[in-house]
Each structure stands twice: as C-alpha cells, then as structure tokens.
C-alpha atoms as a PDB file:
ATOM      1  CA  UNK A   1     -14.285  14.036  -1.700  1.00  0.00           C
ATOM      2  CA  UNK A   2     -12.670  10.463  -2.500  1.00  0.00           C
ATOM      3  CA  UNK A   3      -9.099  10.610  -2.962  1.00  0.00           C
ATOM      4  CA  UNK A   4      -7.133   7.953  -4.985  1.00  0.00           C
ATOM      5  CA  UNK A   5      -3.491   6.934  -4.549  1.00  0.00           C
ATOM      6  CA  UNK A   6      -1.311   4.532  -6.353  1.00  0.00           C
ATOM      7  CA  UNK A   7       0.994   2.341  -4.341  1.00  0.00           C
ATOM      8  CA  UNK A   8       4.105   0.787  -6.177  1.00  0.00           C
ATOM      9  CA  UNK A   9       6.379  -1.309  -4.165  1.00  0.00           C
ATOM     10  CA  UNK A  10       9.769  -1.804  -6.373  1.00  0.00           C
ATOM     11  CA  UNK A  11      11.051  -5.201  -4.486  1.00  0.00           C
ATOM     12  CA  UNK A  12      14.717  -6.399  -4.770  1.00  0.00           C
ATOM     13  CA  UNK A  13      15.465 -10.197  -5.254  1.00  0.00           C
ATOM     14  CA  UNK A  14      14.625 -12.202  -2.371  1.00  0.00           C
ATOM     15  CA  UNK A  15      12.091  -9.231  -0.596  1.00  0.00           C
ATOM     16  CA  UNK A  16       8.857 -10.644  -1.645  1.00  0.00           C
ATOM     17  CA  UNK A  17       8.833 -13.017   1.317  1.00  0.00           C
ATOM     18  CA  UNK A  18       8.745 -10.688   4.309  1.00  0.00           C
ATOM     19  CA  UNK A  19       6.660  -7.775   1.951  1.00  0.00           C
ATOM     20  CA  UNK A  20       3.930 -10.449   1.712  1.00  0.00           C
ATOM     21  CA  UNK A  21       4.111 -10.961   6.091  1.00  0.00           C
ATOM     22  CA  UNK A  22       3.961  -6.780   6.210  1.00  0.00           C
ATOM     23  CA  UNK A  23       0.927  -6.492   3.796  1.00  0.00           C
ATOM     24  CA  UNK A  24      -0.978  -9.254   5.547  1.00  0.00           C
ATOM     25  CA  UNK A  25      -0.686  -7.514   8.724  1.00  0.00           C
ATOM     26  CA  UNK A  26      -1.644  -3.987   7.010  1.00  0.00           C
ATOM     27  CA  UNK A  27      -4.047  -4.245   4.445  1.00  0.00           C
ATOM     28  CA  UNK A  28      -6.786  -5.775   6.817  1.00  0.00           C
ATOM     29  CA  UNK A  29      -6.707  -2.154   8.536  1.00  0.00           C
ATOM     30  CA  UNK A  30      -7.489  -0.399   5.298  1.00  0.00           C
ATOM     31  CA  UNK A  31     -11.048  -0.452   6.140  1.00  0.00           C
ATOM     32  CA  UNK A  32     -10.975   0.783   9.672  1.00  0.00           C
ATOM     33  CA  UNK A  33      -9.659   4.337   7.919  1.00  0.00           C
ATOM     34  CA  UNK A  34     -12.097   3.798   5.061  1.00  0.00           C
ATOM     35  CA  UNK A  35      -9.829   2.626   2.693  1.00  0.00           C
ATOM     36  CA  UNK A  36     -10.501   0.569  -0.132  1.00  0.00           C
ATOM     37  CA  UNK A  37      -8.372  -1.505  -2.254  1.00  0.00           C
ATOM     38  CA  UNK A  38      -9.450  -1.531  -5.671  1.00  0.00           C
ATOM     39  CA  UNK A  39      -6.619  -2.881  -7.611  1.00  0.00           C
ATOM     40  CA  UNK A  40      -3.517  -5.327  -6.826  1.00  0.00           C
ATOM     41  CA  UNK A  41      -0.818  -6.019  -9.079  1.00  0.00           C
ATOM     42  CA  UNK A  42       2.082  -7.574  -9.588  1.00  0.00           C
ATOM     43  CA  UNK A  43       4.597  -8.406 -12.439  1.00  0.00           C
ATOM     44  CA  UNK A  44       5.082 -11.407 -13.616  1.00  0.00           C
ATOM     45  CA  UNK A  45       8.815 -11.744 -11.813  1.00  0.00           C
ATOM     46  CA  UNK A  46       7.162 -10.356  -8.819  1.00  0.00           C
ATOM     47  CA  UNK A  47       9.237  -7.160  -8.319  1.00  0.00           C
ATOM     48  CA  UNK A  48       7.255  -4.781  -8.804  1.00  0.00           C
ATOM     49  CA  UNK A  49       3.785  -4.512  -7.244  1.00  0.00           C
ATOM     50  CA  UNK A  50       1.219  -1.994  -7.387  1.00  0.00           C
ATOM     51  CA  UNK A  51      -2.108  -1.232  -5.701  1.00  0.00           C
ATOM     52  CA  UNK A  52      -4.934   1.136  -6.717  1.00  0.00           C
ATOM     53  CA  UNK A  53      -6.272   2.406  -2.962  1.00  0.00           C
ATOM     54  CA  UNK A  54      -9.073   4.806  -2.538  1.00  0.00           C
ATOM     55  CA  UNK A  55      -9.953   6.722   0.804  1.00  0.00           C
ATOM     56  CA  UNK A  56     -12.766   9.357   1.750  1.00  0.00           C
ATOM     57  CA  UNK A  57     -10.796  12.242   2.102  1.00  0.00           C
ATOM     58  CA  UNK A  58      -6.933  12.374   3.306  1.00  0.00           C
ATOM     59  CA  UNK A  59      -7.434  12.596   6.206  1.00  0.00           C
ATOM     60  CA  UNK A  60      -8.148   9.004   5.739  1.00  0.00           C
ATOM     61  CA  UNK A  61      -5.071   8.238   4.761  1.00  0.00           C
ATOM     62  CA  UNK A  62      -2.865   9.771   7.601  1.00  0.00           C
ATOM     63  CA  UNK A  63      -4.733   8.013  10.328  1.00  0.00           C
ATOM     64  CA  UNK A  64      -4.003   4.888   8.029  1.00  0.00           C
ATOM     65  CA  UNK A  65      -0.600   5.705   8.137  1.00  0.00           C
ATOM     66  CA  UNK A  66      -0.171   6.944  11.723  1.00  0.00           C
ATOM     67  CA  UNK A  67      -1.947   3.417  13.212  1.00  0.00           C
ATOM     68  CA  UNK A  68       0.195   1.859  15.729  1.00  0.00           C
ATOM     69  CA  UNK A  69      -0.790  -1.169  14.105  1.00  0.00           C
ATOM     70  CA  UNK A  70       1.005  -0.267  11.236  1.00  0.00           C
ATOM     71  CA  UNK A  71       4.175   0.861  12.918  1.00  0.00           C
ATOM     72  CA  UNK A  72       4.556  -2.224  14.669  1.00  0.00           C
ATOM     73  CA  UNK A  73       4.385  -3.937  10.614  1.00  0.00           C
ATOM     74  CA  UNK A  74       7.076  -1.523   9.837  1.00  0.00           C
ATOM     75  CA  UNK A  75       9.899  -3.490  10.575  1.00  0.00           C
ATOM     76  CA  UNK A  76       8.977  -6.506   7.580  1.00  0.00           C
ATOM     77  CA  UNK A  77       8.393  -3.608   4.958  1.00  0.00           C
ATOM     78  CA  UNK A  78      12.016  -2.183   5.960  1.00  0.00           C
ATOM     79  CA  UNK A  79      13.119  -6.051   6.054  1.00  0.00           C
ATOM     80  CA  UNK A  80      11.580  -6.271   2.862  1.00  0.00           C
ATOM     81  CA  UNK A  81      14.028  -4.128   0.776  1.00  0.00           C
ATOM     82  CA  UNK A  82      10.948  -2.475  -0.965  1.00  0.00           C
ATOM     83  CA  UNK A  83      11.315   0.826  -2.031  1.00  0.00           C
ATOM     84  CA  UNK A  84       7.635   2.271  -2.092  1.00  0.00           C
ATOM     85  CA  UNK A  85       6.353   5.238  -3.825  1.00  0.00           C
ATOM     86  CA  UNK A  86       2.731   6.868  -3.040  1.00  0.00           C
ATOM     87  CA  UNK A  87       1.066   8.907  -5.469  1.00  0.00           C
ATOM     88  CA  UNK A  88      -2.234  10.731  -5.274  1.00  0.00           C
ATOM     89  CA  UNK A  89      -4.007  10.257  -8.890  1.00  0.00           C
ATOM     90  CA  UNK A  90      -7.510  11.124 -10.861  1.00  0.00           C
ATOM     91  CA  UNK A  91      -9.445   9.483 -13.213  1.00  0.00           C
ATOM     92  CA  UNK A  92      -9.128  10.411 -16.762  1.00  0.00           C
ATOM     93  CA  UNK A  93     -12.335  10.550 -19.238  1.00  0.00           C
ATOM     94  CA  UNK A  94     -11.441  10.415 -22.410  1.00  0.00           C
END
C-alpha cells in the first residue's frame, strides 16, 4: 500500500541558506527507504516550501526518519529556523 505525505517547510527570513545544505544531505537517502519525491515547491519569496513524497508503506517512512544519516543533517534543519509540518494525504477523483 503506497502512502503519500506532504512536506511544508514554513522558513523565516534568512533560513533558506542552511535548509538548502540539510535537504541536500537528506533527500539523496529518500530512495534507500523507497521514497520518492514527486513534487517540489516553493513560493515565489522562498518561505514556504513544499514537497509531495510517496513511500511503500510507513514503515518506509520511519526508517527514513530514524537514519543516522539524517540525524547527523539535523542540526542545519534546526539552524534553519524551518518549522516543518508532515501530513499523510490521498488522492482525490473527482
């Protein structure tokens, strides 16, 4: 079962900098867990960005999250200022 989850990172002024350095240094292990990204955006001040990000099952996601690698990002994200939200969503046929 494929689970979808919408990322938005609210940034303050000044944050984009080291936010960029942390998702260089996760994104690349997406994959290794099966993740995809499908979708990243930004606005056009750059505070707010959001990415579409699908996974098998979430299980997926929690080894994602629990990487080491990840961890040792942590520090740039919390440099960062961002304030990130995670939010497990569906498609919608209309």
């Amino acid at each position: 079962m494929t689970v979808t989850y919408l990322m938005l990172a609210r940034l303050p002024e000044g944050g984009m900098e080291a936010f960029d350095a942390y998702e260089r240094a996760v994104l690349p292990l997406l994959a290794e867990h099966g993740g995809h990204l499908q979708r990243r955006l930004r606005t056009p001040d750059d505070r707010i960005e959001a990415h579409l990000v699908t996974f098998p099952a979430p299980e997926n996601l929690d080894a994602y999250r629990a990487d080491p690698r990840r961890a040792a990002a942590a520090p740039l994200l919390e440099s960062s200022g961002a304030a990130v939200e995670l939010i497990a969503v569906r498609d919608v046929q209309s």
